[in-house]
C-alpha atoms as a PDB file:
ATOM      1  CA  UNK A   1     114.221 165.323 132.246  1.00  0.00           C
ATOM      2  CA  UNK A   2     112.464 167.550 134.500  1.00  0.00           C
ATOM      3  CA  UNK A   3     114.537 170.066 136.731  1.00  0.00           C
ATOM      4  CA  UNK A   4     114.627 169.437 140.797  1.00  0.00           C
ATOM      5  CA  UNK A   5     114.228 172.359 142.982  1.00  0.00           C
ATOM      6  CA  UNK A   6     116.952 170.988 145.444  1.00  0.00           C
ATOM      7  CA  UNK A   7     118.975 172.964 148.399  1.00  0.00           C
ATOM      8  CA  UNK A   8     122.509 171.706 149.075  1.00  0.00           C
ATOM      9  CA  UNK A   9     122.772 173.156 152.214  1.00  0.00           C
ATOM     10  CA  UNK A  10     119.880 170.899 153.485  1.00  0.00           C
ATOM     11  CA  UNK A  11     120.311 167.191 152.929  1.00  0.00           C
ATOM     12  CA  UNK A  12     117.323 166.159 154.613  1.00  0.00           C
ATOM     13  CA  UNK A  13     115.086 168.106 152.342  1.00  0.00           C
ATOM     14  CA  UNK A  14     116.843 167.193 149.376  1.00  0.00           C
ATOM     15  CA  UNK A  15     116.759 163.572 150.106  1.00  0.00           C
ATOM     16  CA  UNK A  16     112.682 163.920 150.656  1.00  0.00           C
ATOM     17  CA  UNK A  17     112.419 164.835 147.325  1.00  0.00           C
ATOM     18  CA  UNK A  18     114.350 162.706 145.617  1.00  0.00           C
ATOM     19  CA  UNK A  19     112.496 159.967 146.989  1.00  0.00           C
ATOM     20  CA  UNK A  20     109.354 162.001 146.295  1.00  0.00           C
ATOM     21  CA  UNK A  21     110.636 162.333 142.514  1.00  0.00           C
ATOM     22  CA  UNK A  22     111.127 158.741 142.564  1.00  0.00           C
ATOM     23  CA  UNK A  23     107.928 157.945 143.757  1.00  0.00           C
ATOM     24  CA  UNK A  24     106.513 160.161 140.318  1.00  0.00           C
ATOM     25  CA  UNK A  25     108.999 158.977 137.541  1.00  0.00           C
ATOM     26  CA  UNK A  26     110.323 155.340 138.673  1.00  0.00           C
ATOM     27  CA  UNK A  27     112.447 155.744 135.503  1.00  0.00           C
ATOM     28  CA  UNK A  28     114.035 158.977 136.593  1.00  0.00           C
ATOM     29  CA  UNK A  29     117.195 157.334 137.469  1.00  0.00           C
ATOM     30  CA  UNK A  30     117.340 155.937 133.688  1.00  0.00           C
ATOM     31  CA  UNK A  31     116.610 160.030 132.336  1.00  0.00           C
ATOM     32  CA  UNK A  32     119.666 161.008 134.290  1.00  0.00           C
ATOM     33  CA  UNK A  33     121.901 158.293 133.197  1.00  0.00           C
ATOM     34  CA  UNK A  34     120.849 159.226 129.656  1.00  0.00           C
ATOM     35  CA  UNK A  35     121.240 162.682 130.057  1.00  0.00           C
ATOM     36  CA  UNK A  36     124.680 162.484 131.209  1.00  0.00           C
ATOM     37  CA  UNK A  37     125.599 160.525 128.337  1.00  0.00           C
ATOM     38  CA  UNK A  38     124.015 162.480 125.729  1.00  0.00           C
ATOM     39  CA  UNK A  39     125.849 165.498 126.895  1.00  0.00           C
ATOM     40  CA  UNK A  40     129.100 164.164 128.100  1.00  0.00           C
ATOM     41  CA  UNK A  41     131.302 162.795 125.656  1.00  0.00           C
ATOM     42  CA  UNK A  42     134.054 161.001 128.710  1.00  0.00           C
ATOM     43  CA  UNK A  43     131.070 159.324 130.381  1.00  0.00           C
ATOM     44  CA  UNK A  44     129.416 157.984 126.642  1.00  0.00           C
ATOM     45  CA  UNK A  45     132.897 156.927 125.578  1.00  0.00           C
ATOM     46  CA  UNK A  46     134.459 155.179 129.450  1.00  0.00           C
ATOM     47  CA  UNK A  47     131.567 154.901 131.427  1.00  0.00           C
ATOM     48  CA  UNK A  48     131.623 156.343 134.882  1.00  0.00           C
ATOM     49  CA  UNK A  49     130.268 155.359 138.631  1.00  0.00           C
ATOM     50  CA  UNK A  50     127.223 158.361 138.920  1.00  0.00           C
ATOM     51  CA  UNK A  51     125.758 156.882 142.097  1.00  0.00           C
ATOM     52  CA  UNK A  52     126.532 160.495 143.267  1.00  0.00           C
ATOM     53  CA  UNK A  53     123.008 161.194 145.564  1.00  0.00           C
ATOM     54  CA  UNK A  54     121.559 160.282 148.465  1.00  0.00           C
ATOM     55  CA  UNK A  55     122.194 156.359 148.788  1.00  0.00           C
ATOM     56  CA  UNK A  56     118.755 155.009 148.338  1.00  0.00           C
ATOM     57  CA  UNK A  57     117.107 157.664 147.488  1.00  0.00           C
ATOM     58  CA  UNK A  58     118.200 158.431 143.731  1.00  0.00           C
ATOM     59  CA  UNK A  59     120.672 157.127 141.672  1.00  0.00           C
ATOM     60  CA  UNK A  60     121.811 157.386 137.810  1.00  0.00           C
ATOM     61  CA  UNK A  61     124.391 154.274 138.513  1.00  0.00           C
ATOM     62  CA  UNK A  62     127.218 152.808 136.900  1.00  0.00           C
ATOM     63  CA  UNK A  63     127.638 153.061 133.438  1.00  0.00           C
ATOM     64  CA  UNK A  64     129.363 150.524 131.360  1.00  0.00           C
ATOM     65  CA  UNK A  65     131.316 153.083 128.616  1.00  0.00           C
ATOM     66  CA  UNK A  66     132.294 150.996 125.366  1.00  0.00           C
ATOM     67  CA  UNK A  67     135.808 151.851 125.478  1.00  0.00           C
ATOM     68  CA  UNK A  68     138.218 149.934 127.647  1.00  0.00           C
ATOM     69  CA  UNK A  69     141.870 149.402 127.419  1.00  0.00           C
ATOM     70  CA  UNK A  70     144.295 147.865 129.343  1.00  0.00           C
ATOM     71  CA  UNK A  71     147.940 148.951 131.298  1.00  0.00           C
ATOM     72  CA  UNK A  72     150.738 150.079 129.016  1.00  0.00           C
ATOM     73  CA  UNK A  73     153.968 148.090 129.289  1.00  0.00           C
ATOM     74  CA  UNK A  74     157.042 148.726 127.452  1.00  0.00           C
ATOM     75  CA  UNK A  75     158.229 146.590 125.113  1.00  0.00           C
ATOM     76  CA  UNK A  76     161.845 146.072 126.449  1.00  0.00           C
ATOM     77  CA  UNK A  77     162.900 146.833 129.622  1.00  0.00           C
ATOM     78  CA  UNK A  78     163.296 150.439 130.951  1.00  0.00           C
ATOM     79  CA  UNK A  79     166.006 151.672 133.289  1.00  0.00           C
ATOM     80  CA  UNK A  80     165.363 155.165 134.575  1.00  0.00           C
ATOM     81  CA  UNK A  81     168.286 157.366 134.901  1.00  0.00           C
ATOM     82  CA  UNK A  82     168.549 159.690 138.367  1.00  0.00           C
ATOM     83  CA  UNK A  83     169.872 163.307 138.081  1.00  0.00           C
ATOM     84  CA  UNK A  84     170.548 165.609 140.624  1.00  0.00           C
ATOM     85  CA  UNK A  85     168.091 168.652 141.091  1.00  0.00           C
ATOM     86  CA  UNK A  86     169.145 172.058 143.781  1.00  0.00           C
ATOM     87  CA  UNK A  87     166.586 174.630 144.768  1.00  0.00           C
ATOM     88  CA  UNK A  88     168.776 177.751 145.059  1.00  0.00           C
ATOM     89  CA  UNK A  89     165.721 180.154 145.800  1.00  0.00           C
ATOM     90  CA  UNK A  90     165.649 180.920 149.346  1.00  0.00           C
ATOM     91  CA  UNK A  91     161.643 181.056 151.241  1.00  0.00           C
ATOM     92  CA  UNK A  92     162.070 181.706 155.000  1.00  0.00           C
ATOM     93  CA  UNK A  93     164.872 184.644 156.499  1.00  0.00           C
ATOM     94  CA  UNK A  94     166.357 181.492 158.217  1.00  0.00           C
ATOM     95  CA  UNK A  95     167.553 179.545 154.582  1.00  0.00           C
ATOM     96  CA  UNK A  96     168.697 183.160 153.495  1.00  0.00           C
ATOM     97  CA  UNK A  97     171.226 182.986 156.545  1.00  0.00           C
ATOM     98  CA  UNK A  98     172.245 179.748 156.384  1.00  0.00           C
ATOM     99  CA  UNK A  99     172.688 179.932 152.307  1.00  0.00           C
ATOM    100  CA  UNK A 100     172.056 176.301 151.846  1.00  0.00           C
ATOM    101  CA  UNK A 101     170.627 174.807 148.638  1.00  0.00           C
ATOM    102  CA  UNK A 102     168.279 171.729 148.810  1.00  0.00           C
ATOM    103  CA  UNK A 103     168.622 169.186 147.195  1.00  0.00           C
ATOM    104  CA  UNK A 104     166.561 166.400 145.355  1.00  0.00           C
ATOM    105  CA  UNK A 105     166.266 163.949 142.639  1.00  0.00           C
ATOM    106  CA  UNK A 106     164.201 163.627 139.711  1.00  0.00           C
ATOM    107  CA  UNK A 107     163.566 160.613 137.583  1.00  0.00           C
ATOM    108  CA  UNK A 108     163.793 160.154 133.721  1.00  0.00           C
ATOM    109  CA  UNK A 109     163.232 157.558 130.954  1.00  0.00           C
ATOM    110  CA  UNK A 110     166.142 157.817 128.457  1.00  0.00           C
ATOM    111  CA  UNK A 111     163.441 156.037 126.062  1.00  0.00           C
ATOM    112  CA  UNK A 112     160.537 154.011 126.006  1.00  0.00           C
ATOM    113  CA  UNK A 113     158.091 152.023 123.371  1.00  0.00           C
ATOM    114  CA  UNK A 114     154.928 151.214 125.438  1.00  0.00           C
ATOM    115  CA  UNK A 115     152.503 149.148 123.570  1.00  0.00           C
ATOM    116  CA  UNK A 116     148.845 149.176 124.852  1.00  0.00           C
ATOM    117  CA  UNK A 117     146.010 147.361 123.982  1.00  0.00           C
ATOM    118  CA  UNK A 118     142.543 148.852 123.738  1.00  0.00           C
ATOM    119  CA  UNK A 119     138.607 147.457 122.832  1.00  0.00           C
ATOM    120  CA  UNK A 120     135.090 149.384 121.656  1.00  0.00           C
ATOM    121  CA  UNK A 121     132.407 147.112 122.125  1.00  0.00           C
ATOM    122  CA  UNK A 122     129.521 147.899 119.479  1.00  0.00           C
ATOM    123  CA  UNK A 123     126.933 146.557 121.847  1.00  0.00           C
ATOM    124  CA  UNK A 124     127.692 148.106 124.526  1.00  0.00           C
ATOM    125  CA  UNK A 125     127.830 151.619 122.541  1.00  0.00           C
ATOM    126  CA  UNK A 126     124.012 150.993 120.881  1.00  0.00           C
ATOM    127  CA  UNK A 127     122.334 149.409 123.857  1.00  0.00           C
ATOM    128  CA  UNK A 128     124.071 151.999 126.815  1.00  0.00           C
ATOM    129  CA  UNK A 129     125.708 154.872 125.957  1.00  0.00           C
ATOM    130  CA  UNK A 130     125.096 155.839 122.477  1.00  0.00           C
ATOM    131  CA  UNK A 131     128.570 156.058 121.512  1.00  0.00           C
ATOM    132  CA  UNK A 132     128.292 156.535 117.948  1.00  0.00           C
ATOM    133  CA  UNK A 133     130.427 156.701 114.842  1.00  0.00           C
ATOM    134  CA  UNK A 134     131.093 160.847 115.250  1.00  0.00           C
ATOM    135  CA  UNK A 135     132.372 159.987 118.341  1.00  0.00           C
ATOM    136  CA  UNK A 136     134.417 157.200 116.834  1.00  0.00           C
ATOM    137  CA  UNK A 137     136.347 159.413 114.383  1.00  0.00           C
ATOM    138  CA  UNK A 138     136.524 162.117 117.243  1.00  0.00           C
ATOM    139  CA  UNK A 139     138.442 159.386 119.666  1.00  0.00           C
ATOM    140  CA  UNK A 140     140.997 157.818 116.626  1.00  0.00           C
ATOM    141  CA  UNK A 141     141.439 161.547 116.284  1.00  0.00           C
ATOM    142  CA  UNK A 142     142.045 162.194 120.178  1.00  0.00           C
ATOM    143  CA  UNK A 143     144.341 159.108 120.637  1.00  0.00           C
ATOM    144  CA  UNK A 144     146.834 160.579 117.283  1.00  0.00           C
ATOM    145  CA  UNK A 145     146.707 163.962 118.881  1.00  0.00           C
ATOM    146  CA  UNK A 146     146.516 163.724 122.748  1.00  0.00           C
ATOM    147  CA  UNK A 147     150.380 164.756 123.496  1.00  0.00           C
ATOM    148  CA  UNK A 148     150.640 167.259 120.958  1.00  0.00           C
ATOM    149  CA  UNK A 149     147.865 169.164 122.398  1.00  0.00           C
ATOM    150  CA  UNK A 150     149.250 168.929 125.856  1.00  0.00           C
ATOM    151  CA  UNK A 151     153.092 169.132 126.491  1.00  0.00           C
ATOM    152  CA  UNK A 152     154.936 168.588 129.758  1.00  0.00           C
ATOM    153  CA  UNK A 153     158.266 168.705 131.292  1.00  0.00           C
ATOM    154  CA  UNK A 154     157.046 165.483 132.684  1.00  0.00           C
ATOM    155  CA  UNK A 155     156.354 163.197 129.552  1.00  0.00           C
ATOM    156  CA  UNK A 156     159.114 164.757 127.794  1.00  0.00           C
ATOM    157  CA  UNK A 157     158.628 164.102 124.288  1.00  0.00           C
ATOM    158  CA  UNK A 158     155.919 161.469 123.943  1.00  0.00           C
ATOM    159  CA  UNK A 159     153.280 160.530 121.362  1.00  0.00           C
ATOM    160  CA  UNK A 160     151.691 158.445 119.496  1.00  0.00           C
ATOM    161  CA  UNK A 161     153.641 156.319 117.009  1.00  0.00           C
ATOM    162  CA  UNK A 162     151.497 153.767 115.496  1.00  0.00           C
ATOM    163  CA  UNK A 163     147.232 152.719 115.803  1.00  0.00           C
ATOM    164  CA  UNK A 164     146.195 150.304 114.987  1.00  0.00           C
ATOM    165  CA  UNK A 165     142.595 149.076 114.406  1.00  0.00           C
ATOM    166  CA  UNK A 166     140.786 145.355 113.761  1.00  0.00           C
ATOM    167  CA  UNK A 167     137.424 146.359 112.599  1.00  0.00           C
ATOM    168  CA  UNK A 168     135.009 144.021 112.771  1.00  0.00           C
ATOM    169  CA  UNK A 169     131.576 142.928 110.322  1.00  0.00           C
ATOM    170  CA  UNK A 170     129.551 141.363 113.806  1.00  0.00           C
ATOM    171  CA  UNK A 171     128.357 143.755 116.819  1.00  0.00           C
ATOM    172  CA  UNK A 172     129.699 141.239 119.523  1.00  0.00           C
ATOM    173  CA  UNK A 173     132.954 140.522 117.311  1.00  0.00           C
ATOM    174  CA  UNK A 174     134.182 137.973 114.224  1.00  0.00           C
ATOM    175  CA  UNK A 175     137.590 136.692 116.368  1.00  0.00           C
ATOM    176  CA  UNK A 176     138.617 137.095 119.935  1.00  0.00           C
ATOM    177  CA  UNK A 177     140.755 139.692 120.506  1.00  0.00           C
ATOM    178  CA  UNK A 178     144.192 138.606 121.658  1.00  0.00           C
ATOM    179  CA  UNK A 179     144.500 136.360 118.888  1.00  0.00           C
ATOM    180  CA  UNK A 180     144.177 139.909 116.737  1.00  0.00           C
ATOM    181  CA  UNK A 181     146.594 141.409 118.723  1.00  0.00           C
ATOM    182  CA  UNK A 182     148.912 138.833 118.868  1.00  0.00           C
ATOM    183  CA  UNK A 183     149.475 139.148 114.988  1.00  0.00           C
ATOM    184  CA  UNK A 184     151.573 142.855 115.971  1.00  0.00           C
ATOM    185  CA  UNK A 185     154.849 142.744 116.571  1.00  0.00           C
ATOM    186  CA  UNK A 186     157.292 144.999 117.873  1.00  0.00           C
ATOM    187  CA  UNK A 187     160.654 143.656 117.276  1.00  0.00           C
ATOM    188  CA  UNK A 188     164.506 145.495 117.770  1.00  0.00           C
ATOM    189  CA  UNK A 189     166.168 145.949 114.966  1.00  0.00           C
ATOM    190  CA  UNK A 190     169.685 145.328 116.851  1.00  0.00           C
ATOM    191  CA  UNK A 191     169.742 142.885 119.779  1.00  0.00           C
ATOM    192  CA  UNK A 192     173.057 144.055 120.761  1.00  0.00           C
ATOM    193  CA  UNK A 193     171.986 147.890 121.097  1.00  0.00           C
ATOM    194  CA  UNK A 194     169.613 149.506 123.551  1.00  0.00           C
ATOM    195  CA  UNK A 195     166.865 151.299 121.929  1.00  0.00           C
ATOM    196  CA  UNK A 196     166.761 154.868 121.864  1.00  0.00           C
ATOM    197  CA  UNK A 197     164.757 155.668 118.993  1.00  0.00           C
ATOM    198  CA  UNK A 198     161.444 154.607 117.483  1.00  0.00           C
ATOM    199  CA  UNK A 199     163.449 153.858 114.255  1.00  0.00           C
ATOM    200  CA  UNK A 200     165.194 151.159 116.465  1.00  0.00           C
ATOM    201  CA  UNK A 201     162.001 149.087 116.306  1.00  0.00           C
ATOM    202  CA  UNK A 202     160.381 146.941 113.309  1.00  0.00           C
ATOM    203  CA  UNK A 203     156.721 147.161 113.881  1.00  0.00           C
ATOM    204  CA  UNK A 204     154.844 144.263 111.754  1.00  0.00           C
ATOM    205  CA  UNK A 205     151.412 143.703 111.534  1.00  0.00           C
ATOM    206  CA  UNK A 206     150.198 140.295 109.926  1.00  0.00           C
ATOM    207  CA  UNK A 207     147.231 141.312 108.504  1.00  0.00           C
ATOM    208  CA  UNK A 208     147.102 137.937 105.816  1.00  0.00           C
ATOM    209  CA  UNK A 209     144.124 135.655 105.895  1.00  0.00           C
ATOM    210  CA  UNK A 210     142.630 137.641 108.541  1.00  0.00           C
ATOM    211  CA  UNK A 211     139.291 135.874 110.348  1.00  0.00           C
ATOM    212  CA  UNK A 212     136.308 136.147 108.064  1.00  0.00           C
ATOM    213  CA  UNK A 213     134.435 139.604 108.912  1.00  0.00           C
ATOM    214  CA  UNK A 214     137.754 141.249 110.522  1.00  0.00           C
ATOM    215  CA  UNK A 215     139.849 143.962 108.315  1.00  0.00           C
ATOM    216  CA  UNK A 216     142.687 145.458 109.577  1.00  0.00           C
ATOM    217  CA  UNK A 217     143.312 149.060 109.539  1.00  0.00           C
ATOM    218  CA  UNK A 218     146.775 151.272 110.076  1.00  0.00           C
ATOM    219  CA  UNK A 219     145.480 154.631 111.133  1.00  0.00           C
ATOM    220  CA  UNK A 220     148.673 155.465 112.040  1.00  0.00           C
END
């Protein structure tokens, strides 16, 4: 991909040759999209909206990343607890006189299982992005890891507990999806008690006379 000699702080200009680069390489909007894949890992895994240049002029568009999932929801229902939070630190000569505290109120989740359901389409990997089996082993990697690496007073103490994978012979798949998914259960072990522990939870996968082509893999 060849290197534009563009000036920021003159749109007009830059927009003239964009359309003059256009004009040379039709297929300079397909370089750029392929560029940014090759060397970004986020937009080759999720995709991204690039259309980031001078509308009509130039424009790398939206990419279709292989990897899609879908909203977490917890698997019983979640009642956050309040707690009372003061600010004793005074910032202005005014709260120093008055020698109030402020008050707030901060939100927490005693506990929570959240179950989330995820895809990789194949296709979409070899014909777009080149999302590729490094990357693969890098993400199953990522998704184990991703808390550990990056602790908060605000997520408390989450992480992963369980991945789950239905690998599958055929590029465009060998079963639909939710009836793979529908074979995992999450189930209390106690009815009568509220969960507060992972170990209050029987996780089951049915993984017996799977679809021809699927295999079913506990990474986790």
């Amino acid at each position: 991909m060849s290197t534009l000699g563009l000036q920021k702080k003159n749109p007009k200009k830059r927009a003239t040759k964009l359309k003059e680069a256009k004009k040379k390489n039709p297929a300079v909007d397909v370089e750029l999209r392929n560029f940014m894949c090759e060397n970004f890992f986020d937009i080759r895994c999720f995709g991204a909206v690039m259309t980031t240049f001078v509308s009509g002029a130039l424009s790398c568009g939206q990419v279709r990343g292989p990897v899609q999932f879908g909203f977490a929801r917890s698997v019983d229902q979640i009642l956050p607890q309040e707690i009372s939070i003061t600010r004793s630190t005074v910032t202005t000569e005014k709260e120093a006189e008055s020698k109030k505290m402020m008050m707030g109120r901060k939100y927490i989740v005693p506990y929570g299982l959240y179950r989330v359901e995820g895809y990789i389409s194949a296709n979409l990997a070899r014909r777009i992005t080149g999302f590729s089996e490094e990357d693969l082993e890098l993400f199953w990697k990522s998704l184990i890891n991703m808390f550990e690496v990056d602790h908060s007073a605000a997520r408390g103490n989450m992480a992963s507990r369980k991945l789950i994978v239905f690998k599958h012979e055929s590029e465009l798949g060998n079963a639909p999806a939710h009836e793979l998914f529908e074979r995992i259960k999450a189930v209390r072990k106690d009815e009568t008690k509220v969960p507060r522990a992972f170990s209050d939870y029987t996780i089951t996968v049915d993984s017996k006379n799977l679809p021809e082509g699927v295999t079913c893999l506990e990474m986790l």
